[in-house]
PDB file of N, CA and C in Angstrom:
ATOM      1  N   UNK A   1     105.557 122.827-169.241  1.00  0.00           N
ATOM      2  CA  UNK A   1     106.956 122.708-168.905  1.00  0.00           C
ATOM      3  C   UNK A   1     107.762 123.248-170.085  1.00  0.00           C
ATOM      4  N   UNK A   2     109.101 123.782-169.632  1.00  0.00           N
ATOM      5  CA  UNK A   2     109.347 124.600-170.892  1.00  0.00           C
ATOM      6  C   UNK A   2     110.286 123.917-171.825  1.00  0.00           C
ATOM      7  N   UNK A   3     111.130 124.040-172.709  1.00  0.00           N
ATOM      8  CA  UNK A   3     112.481 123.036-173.432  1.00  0.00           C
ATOM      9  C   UNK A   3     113.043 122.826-172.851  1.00  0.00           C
ATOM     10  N   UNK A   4     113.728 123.833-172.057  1.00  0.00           N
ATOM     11  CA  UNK A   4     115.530 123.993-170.937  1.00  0.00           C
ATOM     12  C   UNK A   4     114.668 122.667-170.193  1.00  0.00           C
ATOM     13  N   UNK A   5     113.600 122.685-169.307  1.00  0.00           N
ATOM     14  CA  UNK A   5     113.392 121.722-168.398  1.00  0.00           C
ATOM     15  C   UNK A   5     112.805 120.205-168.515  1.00  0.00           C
ATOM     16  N   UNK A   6     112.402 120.270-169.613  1.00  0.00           N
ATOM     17  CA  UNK A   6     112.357 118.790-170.696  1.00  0.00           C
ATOM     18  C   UNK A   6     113.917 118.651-171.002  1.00  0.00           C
ATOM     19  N   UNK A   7     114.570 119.332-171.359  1.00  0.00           N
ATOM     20  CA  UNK A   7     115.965 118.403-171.790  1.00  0.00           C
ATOM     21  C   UNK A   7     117.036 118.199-170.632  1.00  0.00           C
ATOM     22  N   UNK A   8     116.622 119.107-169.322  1.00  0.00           N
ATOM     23  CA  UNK A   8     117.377 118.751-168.130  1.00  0.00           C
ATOM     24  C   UNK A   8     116.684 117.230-167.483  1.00  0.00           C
ATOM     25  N   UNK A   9     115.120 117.338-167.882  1.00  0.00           N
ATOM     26  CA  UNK A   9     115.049 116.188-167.037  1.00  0.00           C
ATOM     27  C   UNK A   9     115.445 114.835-168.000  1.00  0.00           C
ATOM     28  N   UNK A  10     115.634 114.843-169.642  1.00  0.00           N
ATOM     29  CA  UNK A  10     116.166 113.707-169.901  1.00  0.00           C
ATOM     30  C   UNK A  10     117.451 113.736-169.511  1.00  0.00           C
ATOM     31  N   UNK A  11     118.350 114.269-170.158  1.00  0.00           N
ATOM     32  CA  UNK A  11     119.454 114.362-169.697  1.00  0.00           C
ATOM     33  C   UNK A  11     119.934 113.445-168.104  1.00  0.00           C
ATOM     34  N   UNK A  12     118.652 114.490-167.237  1.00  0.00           N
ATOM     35  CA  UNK A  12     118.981 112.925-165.562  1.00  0.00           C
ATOM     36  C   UNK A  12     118.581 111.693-165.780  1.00  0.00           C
ATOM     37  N   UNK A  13     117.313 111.699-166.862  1.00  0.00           N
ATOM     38  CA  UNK A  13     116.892 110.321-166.424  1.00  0.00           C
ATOM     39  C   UNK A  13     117.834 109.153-167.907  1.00  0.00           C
ATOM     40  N   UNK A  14     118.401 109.796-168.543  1.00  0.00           N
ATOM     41  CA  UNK A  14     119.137 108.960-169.370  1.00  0.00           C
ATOM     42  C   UNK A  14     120.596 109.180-168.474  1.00  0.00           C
ATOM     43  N   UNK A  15     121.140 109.374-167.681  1.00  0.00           N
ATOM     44  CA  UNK A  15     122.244 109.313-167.195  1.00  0.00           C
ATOM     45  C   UNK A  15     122.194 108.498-165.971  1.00  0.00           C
ATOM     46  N   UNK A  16     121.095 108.404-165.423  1.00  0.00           N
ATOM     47  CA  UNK A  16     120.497 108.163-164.228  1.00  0.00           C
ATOM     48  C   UNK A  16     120.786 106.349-164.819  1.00  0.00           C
ATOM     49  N   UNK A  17     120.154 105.917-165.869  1.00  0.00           N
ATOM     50  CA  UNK A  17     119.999 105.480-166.180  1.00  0.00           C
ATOM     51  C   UNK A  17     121.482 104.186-166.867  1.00  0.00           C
ATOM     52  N   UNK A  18     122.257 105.146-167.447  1.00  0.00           N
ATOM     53  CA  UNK A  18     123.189 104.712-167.889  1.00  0.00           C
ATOM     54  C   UNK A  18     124.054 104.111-166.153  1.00  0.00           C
ATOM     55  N   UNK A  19     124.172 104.994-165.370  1.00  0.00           N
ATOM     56  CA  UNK A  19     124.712 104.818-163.960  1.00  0.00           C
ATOM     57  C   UNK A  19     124.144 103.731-163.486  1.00  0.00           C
ATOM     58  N   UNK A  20     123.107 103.506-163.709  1.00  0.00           N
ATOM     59  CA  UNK A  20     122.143 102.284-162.727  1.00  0.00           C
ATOM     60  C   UNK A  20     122.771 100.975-163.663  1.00  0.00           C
ATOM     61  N   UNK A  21     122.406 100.796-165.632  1.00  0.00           N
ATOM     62  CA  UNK A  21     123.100 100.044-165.902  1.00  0.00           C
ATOM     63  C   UNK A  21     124.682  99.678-165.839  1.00  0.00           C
ATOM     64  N   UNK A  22     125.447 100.858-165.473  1.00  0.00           N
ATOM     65  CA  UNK A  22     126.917 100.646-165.301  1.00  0.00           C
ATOM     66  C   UNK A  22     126.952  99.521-164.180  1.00  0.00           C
ATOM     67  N   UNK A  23     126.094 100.128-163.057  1.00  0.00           N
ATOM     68  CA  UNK A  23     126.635  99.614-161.479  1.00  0.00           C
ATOM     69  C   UNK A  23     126.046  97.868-161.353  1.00  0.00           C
ATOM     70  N   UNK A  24     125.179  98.191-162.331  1.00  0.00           N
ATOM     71  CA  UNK A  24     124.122  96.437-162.229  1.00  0.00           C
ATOM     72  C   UNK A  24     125.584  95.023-163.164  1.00  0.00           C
ATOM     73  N   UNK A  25     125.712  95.891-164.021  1.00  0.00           N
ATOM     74  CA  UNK A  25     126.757  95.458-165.085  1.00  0.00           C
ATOM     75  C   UNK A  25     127.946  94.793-164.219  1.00  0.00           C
ATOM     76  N   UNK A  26     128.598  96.139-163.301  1.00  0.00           N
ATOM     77  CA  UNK A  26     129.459  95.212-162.561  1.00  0.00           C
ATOM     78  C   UNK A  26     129.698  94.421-161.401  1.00  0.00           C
ATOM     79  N   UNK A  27     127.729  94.740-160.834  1.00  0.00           N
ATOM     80  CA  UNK A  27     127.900  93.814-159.440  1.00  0.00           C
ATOM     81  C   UNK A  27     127.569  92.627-160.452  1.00  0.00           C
ATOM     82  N   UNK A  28     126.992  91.969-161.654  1.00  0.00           N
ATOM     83  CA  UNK A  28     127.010  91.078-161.876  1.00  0.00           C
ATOM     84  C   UNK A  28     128.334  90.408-162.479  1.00  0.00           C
ATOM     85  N   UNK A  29     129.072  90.983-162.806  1.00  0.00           N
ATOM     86  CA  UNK A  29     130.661  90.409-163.244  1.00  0.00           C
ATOM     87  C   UNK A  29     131.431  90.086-162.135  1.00  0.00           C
ATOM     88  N   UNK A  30     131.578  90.723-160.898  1.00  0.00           N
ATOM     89  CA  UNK A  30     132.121  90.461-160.033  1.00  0.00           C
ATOM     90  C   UNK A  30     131.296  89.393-158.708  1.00  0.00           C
ATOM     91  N   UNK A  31     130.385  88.767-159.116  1.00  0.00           N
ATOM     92  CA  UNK A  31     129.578  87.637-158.660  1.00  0.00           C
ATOM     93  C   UNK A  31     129.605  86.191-159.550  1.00  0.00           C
ATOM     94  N   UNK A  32     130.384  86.484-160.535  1.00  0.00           N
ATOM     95  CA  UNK A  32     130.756  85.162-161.505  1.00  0.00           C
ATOM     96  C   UNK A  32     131.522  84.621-160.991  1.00  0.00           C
ATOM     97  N   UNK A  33     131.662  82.921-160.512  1.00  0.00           N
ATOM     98  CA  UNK A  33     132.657  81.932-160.066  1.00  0.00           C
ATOM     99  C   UNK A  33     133.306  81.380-160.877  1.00  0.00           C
ATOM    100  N   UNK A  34     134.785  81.540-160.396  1.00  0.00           N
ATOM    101  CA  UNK A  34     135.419  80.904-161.784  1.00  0.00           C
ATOM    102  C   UNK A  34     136.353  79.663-160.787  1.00  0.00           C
ATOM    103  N   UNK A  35     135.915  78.225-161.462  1.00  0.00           N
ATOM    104  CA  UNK A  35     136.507  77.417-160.258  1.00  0.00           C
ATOM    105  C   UNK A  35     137.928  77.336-160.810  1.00  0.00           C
ATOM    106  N   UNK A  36     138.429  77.915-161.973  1.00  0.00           N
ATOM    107  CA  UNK A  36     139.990  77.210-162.592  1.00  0.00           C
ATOM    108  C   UNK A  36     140.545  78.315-161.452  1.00  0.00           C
ATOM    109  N   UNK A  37     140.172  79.659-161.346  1.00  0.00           N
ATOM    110  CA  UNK A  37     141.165  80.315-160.859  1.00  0.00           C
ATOM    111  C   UNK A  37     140.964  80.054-159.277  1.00  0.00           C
ATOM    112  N   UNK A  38     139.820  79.500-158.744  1.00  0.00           N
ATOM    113  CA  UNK A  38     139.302  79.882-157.013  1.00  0.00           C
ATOM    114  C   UNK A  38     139.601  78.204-156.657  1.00  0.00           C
ATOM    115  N   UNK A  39     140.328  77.171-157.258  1.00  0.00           N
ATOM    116  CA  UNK A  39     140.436  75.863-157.042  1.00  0.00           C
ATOM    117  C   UNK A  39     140.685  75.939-155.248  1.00  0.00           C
ATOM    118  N   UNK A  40     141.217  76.574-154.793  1.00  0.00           N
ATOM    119  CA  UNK A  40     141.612  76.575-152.670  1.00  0.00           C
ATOM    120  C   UNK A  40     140.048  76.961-152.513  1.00  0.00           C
ATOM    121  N   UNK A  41     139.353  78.052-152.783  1.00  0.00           N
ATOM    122  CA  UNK A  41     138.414  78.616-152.299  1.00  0.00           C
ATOM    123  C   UNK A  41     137.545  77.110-152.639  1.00  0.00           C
ATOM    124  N   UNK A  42     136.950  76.488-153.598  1.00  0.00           N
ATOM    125  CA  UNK A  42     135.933  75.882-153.672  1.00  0.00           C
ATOM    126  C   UNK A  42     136.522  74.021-152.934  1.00  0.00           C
ATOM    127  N   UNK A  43     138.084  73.908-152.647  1.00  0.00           N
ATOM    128  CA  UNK A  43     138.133  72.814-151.461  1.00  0.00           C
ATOM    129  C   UNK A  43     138.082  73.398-150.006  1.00  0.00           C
ATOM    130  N   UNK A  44     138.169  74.381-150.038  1.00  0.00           N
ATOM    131  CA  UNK A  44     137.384  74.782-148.390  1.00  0.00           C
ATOM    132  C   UNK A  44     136.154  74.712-148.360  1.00  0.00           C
ATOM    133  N   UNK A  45     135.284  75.465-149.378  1.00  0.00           N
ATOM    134  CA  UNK A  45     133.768  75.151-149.377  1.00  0.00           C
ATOM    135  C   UNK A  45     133.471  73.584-149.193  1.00  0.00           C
ATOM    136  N   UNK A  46     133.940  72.678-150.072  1.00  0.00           N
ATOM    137  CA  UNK A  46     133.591  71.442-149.992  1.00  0.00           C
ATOM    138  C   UNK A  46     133.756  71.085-148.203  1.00  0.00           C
ATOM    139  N   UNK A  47     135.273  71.250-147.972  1.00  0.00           N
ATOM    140  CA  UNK A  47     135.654  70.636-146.586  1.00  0.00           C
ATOM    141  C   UNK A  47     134.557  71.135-145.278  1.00  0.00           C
ATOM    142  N   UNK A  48     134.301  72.440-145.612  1.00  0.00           N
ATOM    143  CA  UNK A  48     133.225  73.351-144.421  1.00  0.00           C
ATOM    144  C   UNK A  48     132.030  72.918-144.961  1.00  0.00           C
ATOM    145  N   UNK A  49     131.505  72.626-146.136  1.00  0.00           N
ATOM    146  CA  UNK A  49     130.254  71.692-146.432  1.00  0.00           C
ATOM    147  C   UNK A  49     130.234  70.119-145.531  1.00  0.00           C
ATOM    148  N   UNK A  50     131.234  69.621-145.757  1.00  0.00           N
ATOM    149  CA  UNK A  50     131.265  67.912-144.987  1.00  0.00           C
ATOM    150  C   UNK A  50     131.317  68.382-143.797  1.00  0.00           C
ATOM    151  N   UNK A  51     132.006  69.185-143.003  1.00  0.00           N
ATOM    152  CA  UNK A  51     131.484  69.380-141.545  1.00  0.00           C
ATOM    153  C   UNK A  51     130.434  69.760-141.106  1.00  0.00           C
ATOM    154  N   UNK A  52     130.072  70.172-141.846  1.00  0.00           N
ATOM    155  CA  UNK A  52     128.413  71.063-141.477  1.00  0.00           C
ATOM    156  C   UNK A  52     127.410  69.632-141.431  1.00  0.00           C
ATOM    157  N   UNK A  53     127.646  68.751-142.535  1.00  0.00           N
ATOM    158  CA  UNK A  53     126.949  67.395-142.722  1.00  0.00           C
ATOM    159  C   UNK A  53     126.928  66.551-141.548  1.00  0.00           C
ATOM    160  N   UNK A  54     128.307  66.374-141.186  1.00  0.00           N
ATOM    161  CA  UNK A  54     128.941  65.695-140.099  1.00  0.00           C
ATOM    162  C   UNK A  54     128.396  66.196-138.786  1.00  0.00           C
ATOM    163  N   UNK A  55     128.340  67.475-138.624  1.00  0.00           N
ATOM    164  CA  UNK A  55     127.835  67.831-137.021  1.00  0.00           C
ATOM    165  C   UNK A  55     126.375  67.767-137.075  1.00  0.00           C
ATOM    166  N   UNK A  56     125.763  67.728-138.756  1.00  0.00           N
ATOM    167  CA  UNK A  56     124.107  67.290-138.674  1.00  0.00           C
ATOM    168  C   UNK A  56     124.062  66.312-137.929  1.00  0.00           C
ATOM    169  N   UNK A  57     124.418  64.781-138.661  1.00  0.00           N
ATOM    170  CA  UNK A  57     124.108  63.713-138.160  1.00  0.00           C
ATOM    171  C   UNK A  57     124.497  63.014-136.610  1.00  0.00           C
ATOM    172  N   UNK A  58     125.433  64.307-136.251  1.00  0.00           N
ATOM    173  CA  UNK A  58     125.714  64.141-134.461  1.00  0.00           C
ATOM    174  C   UNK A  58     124.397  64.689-133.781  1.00  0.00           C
ATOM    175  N   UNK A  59     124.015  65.620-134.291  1.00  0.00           N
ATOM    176  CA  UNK A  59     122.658  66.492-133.767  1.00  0.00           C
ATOM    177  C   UNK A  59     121.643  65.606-133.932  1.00  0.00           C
ATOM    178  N   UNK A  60     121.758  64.950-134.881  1.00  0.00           N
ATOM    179  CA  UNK A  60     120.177  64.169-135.177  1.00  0.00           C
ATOM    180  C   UNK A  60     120.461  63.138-134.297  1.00  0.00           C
ATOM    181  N   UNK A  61     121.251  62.030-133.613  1.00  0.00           N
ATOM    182  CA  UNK A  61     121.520  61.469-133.061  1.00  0.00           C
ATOM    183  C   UNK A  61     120.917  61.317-131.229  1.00  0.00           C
ATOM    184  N   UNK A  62     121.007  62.706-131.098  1.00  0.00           N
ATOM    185  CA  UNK A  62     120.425  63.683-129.912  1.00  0.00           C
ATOM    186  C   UNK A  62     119.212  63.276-129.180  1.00  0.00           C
ATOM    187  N   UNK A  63     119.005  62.289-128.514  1.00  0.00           N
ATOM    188  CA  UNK A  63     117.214  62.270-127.778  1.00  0.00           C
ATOM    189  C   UNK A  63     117.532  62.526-126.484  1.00  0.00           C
ATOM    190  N   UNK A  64     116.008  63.121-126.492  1.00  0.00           N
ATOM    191  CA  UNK A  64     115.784  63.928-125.212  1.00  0.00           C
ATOM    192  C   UNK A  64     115.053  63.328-124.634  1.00  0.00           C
ATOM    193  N   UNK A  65     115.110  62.738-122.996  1.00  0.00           N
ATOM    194  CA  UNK A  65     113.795  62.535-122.431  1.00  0.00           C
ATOM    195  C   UNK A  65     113.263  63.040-121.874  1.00  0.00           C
ATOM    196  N   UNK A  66     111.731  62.764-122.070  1.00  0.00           N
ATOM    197  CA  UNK A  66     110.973  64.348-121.619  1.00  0.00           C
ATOM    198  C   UNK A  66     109.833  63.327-121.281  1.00  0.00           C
ATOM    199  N   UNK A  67     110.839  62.697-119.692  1.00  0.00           N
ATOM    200  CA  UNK A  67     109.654  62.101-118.664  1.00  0.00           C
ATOM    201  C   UNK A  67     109.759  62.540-117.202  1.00  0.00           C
ATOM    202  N   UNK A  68     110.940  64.219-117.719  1.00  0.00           N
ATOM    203  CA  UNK A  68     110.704  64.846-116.679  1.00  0.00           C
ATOM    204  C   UNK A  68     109.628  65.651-116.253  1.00  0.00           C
ATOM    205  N   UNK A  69     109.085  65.921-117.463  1.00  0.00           N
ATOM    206  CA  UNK A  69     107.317  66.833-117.274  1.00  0.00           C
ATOM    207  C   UNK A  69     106.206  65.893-117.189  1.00  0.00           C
ATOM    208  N   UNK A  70     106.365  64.285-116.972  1.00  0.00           N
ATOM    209  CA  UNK A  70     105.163  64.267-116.757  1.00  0.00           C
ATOM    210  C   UNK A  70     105.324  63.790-115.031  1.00  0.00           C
ATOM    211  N   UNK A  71     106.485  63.775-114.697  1.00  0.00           N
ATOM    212  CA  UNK A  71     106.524  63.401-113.228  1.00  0.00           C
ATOM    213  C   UNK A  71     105.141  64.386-112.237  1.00  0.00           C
ATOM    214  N   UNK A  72     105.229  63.835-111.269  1.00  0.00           N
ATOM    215  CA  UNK A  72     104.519  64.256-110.249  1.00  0.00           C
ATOM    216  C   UNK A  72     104.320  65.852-109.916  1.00  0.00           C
ATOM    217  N   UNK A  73     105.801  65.679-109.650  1.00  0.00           N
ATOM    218  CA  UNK A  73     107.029  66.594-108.610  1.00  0.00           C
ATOM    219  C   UNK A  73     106.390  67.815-109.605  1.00  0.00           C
ATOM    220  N   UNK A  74     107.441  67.644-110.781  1.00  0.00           N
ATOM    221  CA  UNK A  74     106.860  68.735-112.031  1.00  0.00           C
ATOM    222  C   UNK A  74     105.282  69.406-112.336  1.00  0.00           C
ATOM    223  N   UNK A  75     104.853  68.792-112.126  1.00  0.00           N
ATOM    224  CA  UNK A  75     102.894  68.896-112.522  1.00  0.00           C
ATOM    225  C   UNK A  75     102.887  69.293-111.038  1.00  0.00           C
ATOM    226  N   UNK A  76     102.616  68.919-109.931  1.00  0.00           N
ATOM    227  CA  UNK A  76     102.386  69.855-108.640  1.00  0.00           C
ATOM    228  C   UNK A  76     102.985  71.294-108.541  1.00  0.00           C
ATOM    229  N   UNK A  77     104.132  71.967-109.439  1.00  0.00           N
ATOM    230  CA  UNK A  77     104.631  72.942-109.808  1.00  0.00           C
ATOM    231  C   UNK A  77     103.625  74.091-110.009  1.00  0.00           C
ATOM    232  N   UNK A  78     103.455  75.311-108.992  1.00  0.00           N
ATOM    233  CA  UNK A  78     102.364  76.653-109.456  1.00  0.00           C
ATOM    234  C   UNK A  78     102.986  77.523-109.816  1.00  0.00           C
ATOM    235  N   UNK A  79     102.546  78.417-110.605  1.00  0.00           N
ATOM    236  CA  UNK A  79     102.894  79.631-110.932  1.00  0.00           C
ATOM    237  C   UNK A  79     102.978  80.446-109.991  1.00  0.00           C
ATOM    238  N   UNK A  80     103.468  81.487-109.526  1.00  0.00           N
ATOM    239  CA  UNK A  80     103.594  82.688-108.518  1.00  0.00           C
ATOM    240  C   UNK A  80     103.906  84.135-109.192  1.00  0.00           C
ATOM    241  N   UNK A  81     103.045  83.969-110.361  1.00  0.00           N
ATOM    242  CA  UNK A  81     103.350  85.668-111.247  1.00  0.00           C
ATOM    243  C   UNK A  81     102.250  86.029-110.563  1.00  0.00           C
ATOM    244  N   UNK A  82     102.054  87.540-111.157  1.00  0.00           N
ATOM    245  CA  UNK A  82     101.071  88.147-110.819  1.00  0.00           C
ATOM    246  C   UNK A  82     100.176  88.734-112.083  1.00  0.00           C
ATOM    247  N   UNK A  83      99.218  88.198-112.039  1.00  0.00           N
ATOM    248  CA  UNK A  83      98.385  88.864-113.005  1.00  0.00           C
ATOM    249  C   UNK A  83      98.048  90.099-113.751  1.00  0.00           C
ATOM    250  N   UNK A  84      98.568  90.445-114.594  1.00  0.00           N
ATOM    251  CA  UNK A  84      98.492  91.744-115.398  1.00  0.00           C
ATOM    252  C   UNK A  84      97.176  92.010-115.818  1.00  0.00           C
ATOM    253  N   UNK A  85      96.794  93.349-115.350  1.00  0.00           N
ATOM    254  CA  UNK A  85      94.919  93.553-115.622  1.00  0.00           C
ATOM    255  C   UNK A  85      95.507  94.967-117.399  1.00  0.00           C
ATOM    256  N   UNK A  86      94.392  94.137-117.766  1.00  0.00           N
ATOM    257  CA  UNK A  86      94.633  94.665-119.534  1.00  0.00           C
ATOM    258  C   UNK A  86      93.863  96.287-119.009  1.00  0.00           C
ATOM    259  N   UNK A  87      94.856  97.515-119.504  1.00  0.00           N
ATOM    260  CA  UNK A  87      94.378  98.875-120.038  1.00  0.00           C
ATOM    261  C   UNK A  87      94.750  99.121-121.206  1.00  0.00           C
ATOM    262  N   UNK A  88      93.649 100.366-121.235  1.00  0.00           N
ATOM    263  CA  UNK A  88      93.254 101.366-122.574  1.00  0.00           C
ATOM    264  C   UNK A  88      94.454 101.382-123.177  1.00  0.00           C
ATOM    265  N   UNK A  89      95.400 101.435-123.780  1.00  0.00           N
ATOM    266  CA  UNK A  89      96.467 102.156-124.359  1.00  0.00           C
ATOM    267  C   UNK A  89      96.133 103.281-125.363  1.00  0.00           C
ATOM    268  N   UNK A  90      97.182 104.488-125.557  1.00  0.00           N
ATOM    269  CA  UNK A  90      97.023 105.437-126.350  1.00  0.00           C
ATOM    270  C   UNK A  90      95.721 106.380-126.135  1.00  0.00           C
ATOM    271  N   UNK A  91      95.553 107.063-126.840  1.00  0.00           N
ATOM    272  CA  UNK A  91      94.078 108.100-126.823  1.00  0.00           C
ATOM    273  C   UNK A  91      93.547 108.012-127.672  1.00  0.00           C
ATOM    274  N   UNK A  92      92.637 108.876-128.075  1.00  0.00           N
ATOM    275  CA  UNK A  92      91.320 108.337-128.877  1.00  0.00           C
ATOM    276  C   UNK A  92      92.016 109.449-130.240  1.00  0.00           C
ATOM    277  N   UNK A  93      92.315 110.242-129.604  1.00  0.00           N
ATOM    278  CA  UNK A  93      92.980 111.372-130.734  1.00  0.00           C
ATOM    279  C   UNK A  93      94.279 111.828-130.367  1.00  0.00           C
ATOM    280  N   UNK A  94      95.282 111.060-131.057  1.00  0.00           N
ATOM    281  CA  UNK A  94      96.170 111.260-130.962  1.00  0.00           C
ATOM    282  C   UNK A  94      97.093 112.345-131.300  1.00  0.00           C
ATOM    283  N   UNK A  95      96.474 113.209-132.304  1.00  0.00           N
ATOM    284  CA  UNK A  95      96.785 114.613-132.461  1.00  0.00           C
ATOM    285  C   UNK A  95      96.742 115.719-131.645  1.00  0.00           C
ATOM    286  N   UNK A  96      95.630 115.058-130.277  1.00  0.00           N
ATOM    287  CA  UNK A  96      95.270 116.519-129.325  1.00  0.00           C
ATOM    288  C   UNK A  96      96.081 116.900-128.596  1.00  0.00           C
ATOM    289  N   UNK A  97      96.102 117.950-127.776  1.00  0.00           N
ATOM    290  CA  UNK A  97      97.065 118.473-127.300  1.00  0.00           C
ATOM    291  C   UNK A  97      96.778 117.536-125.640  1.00  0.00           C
ATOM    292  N   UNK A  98      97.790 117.481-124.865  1.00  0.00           N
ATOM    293  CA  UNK A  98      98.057 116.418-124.383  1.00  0.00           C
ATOM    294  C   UNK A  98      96.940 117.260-122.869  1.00  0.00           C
ATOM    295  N   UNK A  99      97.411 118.733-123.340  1.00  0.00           N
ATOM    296  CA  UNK A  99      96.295 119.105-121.891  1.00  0.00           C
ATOM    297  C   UNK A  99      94.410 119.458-121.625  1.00  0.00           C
ATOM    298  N   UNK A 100      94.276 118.923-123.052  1.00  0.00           N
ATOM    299  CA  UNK A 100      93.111 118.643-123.298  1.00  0.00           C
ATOM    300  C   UNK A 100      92.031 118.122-122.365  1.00  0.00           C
ATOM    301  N   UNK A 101      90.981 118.465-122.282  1.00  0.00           N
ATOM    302  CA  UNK A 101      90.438 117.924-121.179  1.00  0.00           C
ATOM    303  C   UNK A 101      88.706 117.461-122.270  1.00  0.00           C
ATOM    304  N   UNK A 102      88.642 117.337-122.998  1.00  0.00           N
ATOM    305  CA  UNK A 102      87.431 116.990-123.973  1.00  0.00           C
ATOM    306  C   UNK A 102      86.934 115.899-124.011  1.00  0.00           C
ATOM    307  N   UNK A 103      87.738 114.539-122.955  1.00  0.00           N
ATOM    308  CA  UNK A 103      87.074 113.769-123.410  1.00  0.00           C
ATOM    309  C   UNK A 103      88.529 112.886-124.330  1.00  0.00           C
ATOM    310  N   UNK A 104      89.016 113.457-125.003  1.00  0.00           N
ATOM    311  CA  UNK A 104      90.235 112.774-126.191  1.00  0.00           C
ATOM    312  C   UNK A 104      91.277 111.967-125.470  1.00  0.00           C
ATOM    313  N   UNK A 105      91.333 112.253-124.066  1.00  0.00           N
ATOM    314  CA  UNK A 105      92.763 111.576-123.556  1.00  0.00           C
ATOM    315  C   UNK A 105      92.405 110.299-122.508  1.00  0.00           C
ATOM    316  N   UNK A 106      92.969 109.601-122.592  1.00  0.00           N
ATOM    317  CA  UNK A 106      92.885 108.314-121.824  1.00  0.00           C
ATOM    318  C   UNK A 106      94.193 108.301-120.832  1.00  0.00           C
ATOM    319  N   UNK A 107      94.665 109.061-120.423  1.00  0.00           N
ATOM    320  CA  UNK A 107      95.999 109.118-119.330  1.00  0.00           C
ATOM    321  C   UNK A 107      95.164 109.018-118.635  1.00  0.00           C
TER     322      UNK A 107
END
């Protein structure tokens, strides 16, 4: 490799470099909480925290009875799908040309 192209590639990778620490530098400054200045922002968090708590313990509250599946009615219940029979998928060589006749295609 010659000089010109050793000092072009530091040149990117120390700039490259400096750019990557610039951008890291300020997504981490602008992710710092400051509660003196965000005092509204962190009593909404609190207030939307206690509701979130509050609609837990309504949820947990919640029982289900589930003595509708063991009834009769329910259990005499059949299926009426239709059975899917398992095929080949894909070909054996997936590179061949599709009008191949060798043996390679599973259509």
């Amino acid at each position: 490799m010659s000089n010109t192209l050793k000092n072009i590639a530091i040149i990117l990778g120390v700039s490259t470099l400096a750019f990557g620490g610039y951008y890291f530098y300020t997504q981490y400054s602008s992710t710092q909480f400051d509660v003196a200045a965000n005092e509204q922002d962190m009593q909404k968090m609190l207030n939307d925290t206690q509701v979130f708590i509050e609609r837990g313990r309504v949820l947990n509250q919640i029982t289900i009875n589930l003595d509708f599946f063991g009834n009769s009615r329910f259990l005499s219940l059949r299926s009426f799908s239709t059975k899917i029979e398992e095929r080949p998928v894909g070909r054996l060589d997936p590179f061949a040309d599709v009008e191949s006749v060798d043996g390679g295609s599973n259509f």
